[in-house]
C-alpha atoms as a PDB file:
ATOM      1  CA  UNK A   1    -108.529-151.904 290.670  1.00  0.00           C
ATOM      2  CA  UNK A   2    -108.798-155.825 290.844  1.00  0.00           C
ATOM      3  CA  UNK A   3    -112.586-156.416 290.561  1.00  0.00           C
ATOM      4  CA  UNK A   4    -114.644-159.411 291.668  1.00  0.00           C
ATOM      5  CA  UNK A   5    -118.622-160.092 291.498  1.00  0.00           C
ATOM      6  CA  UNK A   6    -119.628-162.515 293.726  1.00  0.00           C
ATOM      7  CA  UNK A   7    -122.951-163.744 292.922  1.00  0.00           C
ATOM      8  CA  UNK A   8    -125.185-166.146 295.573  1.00  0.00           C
ATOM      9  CA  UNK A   9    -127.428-169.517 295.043  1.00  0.00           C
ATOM     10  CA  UNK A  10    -129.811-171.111 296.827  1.00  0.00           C
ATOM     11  CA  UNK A  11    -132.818-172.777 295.338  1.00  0.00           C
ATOM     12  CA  UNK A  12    -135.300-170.368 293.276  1.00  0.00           C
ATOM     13  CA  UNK A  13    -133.803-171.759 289.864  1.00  0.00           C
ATOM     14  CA  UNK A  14    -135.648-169.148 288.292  1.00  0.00           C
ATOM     15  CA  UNK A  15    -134.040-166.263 290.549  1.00  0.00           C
ATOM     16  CA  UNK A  16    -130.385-167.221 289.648  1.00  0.00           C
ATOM     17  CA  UNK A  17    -131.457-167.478 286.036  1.00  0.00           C
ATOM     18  CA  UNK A  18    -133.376-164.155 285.644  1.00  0.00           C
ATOM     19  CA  UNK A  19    -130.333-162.686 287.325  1.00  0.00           C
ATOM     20  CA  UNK A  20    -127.577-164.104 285.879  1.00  0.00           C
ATOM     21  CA  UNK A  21    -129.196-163.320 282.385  1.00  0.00           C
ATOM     22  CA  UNK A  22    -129.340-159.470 283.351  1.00  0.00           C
ATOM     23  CA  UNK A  23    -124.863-159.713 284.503  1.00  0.00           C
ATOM     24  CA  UNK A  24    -124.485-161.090 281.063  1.00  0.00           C
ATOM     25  CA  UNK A  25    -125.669-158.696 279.219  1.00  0.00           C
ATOM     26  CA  UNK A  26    -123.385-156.318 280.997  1.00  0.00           C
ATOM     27  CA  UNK A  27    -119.848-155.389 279.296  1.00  0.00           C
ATOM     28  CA  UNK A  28    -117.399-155.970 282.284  1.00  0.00           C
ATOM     29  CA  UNK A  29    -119.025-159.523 282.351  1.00  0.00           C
ATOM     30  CA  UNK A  30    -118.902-160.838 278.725  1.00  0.00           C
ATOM     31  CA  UNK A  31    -116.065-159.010 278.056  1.00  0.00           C
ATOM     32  CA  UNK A  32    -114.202-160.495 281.499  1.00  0.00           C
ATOM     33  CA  UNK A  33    -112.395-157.636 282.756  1.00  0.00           C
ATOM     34  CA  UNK A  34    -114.139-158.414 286.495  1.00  0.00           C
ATOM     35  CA  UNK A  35    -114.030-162.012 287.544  1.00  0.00           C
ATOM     36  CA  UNK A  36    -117.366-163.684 288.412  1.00  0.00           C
ATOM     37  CA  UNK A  37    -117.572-166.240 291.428  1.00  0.00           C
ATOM     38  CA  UNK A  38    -120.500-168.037 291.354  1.00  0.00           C
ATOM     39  CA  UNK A  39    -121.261-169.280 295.466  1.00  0.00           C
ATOM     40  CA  UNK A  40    -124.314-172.127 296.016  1.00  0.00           C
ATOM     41  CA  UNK A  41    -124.881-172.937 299.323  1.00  0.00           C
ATOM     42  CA  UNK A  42    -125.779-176.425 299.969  1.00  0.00           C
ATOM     43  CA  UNK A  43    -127.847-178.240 302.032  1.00  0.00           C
ATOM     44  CA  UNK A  44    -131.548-179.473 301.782  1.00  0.00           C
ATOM     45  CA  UNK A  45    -133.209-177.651 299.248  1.00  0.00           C
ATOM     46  CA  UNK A  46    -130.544-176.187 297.471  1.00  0.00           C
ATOM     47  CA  UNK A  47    -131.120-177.088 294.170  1.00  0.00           C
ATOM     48  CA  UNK A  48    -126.826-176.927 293.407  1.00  0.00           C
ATOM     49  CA  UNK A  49    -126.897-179.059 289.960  1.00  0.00           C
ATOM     50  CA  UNK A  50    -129.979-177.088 288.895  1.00  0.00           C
ATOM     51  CA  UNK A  51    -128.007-173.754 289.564  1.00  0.00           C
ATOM     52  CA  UNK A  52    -124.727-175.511 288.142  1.00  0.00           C
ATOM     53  CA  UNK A  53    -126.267-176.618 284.535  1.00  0.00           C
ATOM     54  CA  UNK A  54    -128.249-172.942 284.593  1.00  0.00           C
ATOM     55  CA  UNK A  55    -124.377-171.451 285.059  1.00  0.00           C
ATOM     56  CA  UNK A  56    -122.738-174.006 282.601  1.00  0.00           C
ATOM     57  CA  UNK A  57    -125.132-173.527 279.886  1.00  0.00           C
ATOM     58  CA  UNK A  58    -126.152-169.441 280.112  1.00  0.00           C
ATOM     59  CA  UNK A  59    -122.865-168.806 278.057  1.00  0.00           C
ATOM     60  CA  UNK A  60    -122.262-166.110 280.729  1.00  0.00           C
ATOM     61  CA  UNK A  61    -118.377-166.158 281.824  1.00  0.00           C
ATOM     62  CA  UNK A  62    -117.377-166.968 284.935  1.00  0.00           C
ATOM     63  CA  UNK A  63    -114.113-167.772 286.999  1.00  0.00           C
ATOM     64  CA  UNK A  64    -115.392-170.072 290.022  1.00  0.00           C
ATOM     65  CA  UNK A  65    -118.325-172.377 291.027  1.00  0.00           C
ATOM     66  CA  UNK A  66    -118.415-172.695 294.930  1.00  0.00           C
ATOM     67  CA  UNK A  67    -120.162-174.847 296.123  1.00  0.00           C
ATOM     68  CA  UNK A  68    -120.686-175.825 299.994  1.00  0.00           C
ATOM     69  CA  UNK A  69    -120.949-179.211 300.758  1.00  0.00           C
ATOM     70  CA  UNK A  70    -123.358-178.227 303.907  1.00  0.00           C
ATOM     71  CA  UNK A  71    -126.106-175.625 304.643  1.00  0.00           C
ATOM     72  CA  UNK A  72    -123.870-172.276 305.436  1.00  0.00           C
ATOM     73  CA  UNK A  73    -126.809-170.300 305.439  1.00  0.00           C
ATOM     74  CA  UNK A  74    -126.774-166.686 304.577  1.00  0.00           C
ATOM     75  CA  UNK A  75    -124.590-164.808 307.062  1.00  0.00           C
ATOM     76  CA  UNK A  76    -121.650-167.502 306.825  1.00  0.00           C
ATOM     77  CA  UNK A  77    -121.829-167.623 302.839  1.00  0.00           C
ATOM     78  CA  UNK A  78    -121.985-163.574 302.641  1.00  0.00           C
ATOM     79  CA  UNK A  79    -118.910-163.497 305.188  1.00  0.00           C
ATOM     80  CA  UNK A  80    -117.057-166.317 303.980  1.00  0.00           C
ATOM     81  CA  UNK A  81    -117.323-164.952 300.073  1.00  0.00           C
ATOM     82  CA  UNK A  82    -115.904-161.557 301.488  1.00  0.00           C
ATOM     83  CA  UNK A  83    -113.143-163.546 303.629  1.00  0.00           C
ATOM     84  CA  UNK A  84    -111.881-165.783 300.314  1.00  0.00           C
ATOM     85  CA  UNK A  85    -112.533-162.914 297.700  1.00  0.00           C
ATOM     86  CA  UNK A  86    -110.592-159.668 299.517  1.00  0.00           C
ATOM     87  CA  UNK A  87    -108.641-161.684 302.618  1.00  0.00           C
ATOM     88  CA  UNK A  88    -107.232-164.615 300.776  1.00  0.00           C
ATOM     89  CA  UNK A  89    -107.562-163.775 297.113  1.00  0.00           C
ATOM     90  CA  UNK A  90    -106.420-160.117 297.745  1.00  0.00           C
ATOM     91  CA  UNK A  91    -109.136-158.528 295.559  1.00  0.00           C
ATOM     92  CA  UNK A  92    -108.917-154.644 295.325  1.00  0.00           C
ATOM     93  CA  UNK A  93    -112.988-154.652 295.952  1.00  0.00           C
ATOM     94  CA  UNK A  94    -116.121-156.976 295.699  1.00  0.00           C
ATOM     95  CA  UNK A  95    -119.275-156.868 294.017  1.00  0.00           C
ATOM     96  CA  UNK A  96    -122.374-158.828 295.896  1.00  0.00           C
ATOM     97  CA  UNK A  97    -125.198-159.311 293.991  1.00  0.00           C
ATOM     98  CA  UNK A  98    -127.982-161.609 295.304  1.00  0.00           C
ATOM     99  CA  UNK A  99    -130.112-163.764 293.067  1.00  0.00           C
ATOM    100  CA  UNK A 100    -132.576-161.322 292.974  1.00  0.00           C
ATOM    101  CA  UNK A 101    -132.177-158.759 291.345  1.00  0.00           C
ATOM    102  CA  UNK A 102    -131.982-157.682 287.690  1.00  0.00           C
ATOM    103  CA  UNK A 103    -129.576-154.693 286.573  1.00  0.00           C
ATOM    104  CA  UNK A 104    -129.170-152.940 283.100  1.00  0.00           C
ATOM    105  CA  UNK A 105    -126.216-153.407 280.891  1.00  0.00           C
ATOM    106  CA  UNK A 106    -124.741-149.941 282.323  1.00  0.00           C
ATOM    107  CA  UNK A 107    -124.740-150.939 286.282  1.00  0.00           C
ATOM    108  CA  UNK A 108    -121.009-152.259 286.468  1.00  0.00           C
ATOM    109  CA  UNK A 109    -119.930-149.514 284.666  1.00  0.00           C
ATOM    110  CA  UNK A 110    -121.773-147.047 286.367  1.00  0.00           C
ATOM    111  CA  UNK A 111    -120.889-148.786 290.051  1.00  0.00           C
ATOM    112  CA  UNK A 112    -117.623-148.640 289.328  1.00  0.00           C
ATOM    113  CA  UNK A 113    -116.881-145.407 288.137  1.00  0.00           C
ATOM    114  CA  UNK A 114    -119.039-144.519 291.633  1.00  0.00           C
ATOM    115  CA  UNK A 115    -116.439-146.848 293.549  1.00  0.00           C
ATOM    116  CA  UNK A 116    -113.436-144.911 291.799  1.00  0.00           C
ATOM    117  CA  UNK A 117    -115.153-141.347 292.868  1.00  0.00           C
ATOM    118  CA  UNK A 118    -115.535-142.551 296.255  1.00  0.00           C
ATOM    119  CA  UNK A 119    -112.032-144.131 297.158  1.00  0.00           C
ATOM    120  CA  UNK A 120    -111.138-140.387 297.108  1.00  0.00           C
ATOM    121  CA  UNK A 121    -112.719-139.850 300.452  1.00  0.00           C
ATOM    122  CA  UNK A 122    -111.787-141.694 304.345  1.00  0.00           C
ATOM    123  CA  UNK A 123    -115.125-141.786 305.326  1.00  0.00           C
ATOM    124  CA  UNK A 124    -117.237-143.254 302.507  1.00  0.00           C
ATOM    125  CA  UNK A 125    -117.845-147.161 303.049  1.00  0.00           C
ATOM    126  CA  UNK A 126    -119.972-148.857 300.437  1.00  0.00           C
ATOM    127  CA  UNK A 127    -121.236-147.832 296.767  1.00  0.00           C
ATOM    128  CA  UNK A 128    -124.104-148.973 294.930  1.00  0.00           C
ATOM    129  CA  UNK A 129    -126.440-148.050 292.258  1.00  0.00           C
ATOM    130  CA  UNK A 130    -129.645-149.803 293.654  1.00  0.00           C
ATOM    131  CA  UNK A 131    -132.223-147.752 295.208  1.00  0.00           C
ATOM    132  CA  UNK A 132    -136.081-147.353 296.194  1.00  0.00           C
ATOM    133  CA  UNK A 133    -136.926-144.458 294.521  1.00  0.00           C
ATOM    134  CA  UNK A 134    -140.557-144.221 292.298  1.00  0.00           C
ATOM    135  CA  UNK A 135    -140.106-142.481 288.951  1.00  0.00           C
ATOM    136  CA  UNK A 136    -139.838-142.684 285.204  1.00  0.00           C
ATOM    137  CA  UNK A 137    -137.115-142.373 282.897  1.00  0.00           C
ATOM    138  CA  UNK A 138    -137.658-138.624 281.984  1.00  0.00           C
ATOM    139  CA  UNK A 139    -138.274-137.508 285.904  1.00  0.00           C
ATOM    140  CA  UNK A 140    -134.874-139.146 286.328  1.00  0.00           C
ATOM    141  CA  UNK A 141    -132.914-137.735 283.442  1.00  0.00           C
ATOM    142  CA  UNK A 142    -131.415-134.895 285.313  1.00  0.00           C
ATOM    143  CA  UNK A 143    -131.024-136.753 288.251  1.00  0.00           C
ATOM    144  CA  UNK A 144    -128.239-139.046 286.530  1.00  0.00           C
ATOM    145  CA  UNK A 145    -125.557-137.749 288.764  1.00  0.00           C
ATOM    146  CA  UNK A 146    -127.174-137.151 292.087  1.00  0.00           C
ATOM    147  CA  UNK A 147    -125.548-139.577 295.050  1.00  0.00           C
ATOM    148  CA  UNK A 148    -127.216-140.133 298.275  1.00  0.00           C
ATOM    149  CA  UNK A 149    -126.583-141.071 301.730  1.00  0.00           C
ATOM    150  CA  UNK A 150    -128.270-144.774 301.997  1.00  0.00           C
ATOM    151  CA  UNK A 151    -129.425-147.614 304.829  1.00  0.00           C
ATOM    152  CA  UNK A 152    -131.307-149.462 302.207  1.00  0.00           C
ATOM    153  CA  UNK A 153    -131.226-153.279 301.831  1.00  0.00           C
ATOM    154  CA  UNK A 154    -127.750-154.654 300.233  1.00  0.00           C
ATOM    155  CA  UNK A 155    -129.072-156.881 297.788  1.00  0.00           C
ATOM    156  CA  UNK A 156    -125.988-155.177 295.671  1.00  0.00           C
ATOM    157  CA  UNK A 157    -123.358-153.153 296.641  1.00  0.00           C
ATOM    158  CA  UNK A 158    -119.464-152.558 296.118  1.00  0.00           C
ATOM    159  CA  UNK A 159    -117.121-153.001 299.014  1.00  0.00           C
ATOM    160  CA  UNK A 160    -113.489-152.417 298.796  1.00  0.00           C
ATOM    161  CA  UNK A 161    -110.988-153.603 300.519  1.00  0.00           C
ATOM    162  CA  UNK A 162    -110.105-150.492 302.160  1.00  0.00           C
ATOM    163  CA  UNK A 163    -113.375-151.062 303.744  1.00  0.00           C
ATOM    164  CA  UNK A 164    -113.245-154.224 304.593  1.00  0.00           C
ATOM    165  CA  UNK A 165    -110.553-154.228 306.295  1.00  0.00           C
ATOM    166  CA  UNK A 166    -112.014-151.764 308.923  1.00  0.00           C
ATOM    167  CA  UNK A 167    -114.846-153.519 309.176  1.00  0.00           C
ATOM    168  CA  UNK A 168    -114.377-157.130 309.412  1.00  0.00           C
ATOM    169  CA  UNK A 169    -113.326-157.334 313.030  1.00  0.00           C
ATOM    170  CA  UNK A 170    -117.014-157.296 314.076  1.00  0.00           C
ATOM    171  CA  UNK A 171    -117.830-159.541 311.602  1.00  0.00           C
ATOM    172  CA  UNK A 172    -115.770-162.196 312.492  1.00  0.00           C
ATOM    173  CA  UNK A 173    -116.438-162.095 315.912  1.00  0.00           C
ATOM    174  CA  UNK A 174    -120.279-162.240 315.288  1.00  0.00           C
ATOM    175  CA  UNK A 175    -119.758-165.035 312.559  1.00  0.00           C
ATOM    176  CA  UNK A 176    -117.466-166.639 315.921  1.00  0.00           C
ATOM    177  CA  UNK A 177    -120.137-165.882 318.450  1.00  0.00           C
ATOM    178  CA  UNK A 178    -123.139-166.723 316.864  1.00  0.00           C
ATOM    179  CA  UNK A 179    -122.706-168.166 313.418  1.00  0.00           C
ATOM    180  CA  UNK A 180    -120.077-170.871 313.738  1.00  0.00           C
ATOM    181  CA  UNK A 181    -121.724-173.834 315.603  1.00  0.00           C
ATOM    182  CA  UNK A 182    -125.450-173.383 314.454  1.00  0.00           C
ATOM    183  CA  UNK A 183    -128.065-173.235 311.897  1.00  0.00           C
ATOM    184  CA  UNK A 184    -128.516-169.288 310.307  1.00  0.00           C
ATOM    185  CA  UNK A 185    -132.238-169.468 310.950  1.00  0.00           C
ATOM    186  CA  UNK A 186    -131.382-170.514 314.550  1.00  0.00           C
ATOM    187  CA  UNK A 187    -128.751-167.866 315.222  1.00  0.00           C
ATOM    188  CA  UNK A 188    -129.646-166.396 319.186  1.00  0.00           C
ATOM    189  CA  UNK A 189    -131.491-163.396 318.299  1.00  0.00           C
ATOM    190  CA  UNK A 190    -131.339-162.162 321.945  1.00  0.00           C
ATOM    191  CA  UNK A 191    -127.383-162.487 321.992  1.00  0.00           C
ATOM    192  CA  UNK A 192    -127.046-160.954 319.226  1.00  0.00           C
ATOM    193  CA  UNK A 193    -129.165-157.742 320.398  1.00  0.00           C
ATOM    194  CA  UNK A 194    -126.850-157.406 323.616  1.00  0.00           C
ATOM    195  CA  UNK A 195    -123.465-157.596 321.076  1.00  0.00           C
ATOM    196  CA  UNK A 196    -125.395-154.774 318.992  1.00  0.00           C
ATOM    197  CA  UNK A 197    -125.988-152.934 321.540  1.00  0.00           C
ATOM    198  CA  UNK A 198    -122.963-152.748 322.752  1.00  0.00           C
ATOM    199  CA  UNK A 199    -121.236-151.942 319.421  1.00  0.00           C
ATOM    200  CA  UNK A 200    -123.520-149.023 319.226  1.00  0.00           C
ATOM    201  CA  UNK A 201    -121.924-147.656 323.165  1.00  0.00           C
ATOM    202  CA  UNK A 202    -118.451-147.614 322.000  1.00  0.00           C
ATOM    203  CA  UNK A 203    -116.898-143.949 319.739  1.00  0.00           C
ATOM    204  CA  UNK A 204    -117.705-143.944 316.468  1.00  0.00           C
ATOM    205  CA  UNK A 205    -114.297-143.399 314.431  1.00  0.00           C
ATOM    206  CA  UNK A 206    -113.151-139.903 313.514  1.00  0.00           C
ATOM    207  CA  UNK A 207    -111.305-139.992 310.268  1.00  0.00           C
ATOM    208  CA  UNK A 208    -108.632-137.969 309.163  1.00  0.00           C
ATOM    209  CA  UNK A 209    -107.384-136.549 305.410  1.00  0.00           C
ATOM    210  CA  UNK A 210    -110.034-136.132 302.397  1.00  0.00           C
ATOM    211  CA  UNK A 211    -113.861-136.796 303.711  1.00  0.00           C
ATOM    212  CA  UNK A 212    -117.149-137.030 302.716  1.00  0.00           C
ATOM    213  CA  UNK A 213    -118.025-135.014 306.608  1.00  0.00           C
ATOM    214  CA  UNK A 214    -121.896-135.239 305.479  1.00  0.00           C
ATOM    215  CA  UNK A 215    -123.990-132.738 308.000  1.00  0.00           C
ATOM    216  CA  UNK A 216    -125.023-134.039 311.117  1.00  0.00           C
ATOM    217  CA  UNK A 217    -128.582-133.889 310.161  1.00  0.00           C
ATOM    218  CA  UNK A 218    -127.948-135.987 307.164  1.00  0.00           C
ATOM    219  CA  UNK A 219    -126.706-138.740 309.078  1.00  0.00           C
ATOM    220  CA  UNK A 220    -129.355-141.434 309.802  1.00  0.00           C
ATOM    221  CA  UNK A 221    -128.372-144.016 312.014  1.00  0.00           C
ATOM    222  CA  UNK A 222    -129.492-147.838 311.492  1.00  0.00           C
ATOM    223  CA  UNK A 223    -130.282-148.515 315.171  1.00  0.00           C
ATOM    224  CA  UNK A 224    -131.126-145.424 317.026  1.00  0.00           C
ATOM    225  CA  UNK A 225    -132.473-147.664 319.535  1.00  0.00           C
ATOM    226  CA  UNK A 226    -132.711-151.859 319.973  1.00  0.00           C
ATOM    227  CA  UNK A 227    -135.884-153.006 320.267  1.00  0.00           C
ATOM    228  CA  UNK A 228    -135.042-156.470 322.177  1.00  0.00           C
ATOM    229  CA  UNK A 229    -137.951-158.630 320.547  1.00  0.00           C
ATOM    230  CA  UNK A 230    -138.285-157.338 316.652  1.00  0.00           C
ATOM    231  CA  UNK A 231    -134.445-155.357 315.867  1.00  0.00           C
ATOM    232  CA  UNK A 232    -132.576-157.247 313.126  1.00  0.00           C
ATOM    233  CA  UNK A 233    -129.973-159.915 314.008  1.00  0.00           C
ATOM    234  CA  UNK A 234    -128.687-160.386 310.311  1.00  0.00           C
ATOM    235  CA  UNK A 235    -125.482-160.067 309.039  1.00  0.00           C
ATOM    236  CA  UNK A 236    -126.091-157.449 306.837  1.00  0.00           C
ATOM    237  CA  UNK A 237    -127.655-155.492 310.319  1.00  0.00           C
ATOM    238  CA  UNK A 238    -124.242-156.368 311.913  1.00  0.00           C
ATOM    239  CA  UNK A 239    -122.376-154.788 308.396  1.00  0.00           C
ATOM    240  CA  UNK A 240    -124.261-151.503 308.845  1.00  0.00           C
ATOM    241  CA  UNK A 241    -123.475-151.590 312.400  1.00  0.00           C
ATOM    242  CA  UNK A 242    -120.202-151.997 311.615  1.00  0.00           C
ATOM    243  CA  UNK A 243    -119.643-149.517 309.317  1.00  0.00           C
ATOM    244  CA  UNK A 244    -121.632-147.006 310.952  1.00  0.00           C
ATOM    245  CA  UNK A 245    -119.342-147.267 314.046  1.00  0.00           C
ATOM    246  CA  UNK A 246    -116.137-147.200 311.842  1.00  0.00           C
ATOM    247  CA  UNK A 247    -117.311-143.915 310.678  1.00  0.00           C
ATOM    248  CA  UNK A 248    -118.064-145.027 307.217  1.00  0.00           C
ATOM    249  CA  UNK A 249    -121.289-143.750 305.013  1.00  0.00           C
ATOM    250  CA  UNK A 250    -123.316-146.354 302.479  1.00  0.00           C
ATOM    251  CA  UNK A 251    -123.849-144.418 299.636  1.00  0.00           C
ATOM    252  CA  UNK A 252    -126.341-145.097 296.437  1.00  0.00           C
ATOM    253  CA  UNK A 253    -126.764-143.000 293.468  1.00  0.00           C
ATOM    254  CA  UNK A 254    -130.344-141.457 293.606  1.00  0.00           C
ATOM    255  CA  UNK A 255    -131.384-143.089 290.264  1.00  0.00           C
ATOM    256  CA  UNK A 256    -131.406-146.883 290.463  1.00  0.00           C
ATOM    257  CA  UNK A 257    -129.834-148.839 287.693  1.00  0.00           C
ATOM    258  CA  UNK A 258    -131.656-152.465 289.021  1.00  0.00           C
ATOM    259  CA  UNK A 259    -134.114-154.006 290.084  1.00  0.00           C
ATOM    260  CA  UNK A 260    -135.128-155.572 293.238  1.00  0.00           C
ATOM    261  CA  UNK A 261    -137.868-159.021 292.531  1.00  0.00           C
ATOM    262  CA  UNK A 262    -137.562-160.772 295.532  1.00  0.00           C
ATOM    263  CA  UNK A 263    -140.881-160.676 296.461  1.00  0.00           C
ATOM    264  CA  UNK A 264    -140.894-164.617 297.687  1.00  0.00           C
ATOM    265  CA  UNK A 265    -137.957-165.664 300.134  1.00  0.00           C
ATOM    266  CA  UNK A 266    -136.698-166.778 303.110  1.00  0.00           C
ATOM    267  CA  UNK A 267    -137.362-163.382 304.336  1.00  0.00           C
ATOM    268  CA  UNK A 268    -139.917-161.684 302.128  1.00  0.00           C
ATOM    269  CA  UNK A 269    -143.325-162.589 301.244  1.00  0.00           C
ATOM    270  CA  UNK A 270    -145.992-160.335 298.933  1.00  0.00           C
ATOM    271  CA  UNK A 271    -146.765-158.103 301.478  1.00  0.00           C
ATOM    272  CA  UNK A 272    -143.576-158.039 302.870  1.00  0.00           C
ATOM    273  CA  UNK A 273    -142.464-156.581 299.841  1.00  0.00           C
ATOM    274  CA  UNK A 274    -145.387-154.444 299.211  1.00  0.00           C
ATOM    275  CA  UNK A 275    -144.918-152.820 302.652  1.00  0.00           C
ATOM    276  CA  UNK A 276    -141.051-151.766 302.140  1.00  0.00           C
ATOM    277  CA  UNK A 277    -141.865-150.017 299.144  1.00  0.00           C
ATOM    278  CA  UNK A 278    -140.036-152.156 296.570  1.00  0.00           C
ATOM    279  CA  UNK A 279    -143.484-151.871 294.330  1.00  0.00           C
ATOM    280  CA  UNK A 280    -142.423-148.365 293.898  1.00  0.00           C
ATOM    281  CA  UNK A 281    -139.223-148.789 292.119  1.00  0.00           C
ATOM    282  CA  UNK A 282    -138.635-146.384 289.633  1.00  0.00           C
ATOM    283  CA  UNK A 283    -137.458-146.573 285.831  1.00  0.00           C
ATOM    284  CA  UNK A 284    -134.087-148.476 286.191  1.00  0.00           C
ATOM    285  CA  UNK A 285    -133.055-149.825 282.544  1.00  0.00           C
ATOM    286  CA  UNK A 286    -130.177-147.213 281.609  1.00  0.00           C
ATOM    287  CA  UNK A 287    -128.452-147.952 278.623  1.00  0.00           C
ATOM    288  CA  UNK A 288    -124.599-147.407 277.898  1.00  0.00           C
ATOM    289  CA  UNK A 289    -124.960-143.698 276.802  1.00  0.00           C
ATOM    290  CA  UNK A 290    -126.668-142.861 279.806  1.00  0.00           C
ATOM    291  CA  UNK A 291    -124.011-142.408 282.172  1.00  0.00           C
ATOM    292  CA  UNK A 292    -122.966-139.835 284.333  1.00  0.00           C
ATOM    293  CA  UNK A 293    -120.273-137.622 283.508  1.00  0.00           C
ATOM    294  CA  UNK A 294    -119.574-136.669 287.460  1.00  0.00           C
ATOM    295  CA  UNK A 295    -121.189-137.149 290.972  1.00  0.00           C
ATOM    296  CA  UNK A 296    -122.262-134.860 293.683  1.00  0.00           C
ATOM    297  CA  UNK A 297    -123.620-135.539 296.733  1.00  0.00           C
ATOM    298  CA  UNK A 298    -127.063-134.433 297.745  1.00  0.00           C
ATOM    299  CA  UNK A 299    -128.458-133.947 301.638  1.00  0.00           C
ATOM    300  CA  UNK A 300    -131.626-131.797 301.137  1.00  0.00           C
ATOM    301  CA  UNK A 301    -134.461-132.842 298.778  1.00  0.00           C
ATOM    302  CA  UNK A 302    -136.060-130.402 296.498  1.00  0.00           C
ATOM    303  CA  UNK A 303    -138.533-128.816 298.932  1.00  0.00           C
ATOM    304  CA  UNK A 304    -134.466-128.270 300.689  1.00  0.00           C
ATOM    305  CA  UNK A 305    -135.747-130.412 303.416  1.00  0.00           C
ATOM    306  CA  UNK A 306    -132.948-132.987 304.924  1.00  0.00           C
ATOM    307  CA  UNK A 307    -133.309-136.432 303.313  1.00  0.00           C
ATOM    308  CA  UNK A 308    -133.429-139.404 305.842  1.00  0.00           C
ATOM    309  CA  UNK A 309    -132.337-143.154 304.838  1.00  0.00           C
ATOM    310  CA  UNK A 310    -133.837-145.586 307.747  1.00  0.00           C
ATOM    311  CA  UNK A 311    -132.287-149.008 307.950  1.00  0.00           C
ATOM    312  CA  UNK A 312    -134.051-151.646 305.623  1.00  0.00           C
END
């Protein structure tokens, strides 16, 4: 499959670089066979010739430098990158990785071989190998194979364009309704609510041939219920949303092979972090002959008691 990685910039100079260190080190990347698309929003505070000499001089290989010539903010860059990479350049899937986080040389070869394993069934939407889960390297040994059912942030993730393509109709008309003529940060939360909460009335889609069909009980939903002052208004809420009513399941191998630093943001502070558990991340630096030979899907933890993914 044709492969992009689409990596995003805005500021934190030090983010981009501690992260764009880690992809380089990574086989698929120096040895090109994905194509990396580096995207820098612009605007005040942007930093893009900071970011662009940090690129230029890493030695990393790369196939594009986009850079926009205004603030898109975050939900317009994520959906644009998706619109240009799989709608106009007709990649088979897409890699996101934010500027913060680190992976080990065998994530793109692990994520990929996950991708593969799950174009086999209808009903699986996005792959990753990024997950909260405390541990060492020895408690996490046998555990090399184990996939789970995930609502977890998507500060990485594979989406192909299988997926896309039943999903993007809600994301366009959000980036339409909300996104088009405004600032991100001043996006109408309460609009955006009532457009949620009306995706979440409709039919979720039944699919038909080869499927996942995870137990009821393992299914988790992102919004059981929207709370109209605090529920999320982001894009990546309106991407769950949207592939939880298409009838598609996030997925994440148990065993995380990256790491998640953002601990100061637009959106996350110290405690912030701290409080959604990303202090307790667990051994992630796998090398090359430590991947897994197969996957299987688990529902029940070891005490056989259903495992439950809330929306992050």
């Amino acid at each position: 499959m044709r492969t992009a990685v689409a990596t995003f910039g805005f500021g934190r100079p030090e983010y981009f670089s501690r992260m764009l260190k880690s992809l380089g080190e990574c086989p698929e990347i120096s040895g090109q066979t994905i194509d990396l698309y580096h995207y820098l929003d612009g605007g005040a505070d942007a930093m893009q010739d900071s970011l662009k000499q940090i690129i230029e001089t890493s030695g990393v290989p790369y196939s594009g430098i986009i850079a926009r010539s205004e603030n898109y903010g975050v939900g317009r860059q994520l959906i644009g990158a998706r619109r240009e990479l799989l709608d106009e350049q007709n990649y088979d899937r897409v890699i996101l990785v934010e500027d913060d986080i680190e992976v080990c040389e065998s994530y793109f070869t692990t994520l990929l071989s996950l991708s593969d394993w799950a174009e086999h069934y209808q009903d699986v939407g996005t792959v990753q190998v990024w997950n909260v889960e405390s541990g060492g390297q020895q408690q996490f040994q046998s555990k090399l194979e184990d996939v789970v059912l995930t609502n977890r942030h998507f500060v990485s993730y594979c989406l192909s364009k299988r997926v896309w393509d039943q999903i993007k109709p809600i994301l366009y008309d959000y980036e339409r309704r909300f996104l088009s003529k405004r600032k991100y940060s001043k996006r109408p939360h309460y609009r955006i609510r009532w457009f949620i909460s009306r995706q979440i009335n409709k039919s979720i889609k039944q699919h038909v041939g080869n499927c996942l069909n995870p137990p009821p009980q393992a299914i988790s939903h992102p919004f059981p219920k929207i709370n109209w002052r605090t529920s999320p208004t982001s894009q990546d809420a309106i991407t769950s949303i949207a592939l939880h009513m298409s009838g598609l399941h996030r997925i994440t191998t148990f065993v995380p092979r990256a790491f998640y630093f953002g601990e100061d943001g637009v959106h996350c502070t110290p405690e912030v972090y701290r409080e959604m558990g990303f202090t307790e991340q667990g051994y992630w630096q796998w090398g090359l002959t430590e991947l897994p030979e197969k996957f299987e899907i688990r529902y029940k933890d070891e005490a056989d008691k259903w495992l439950n993914s809330i929306y992050r």
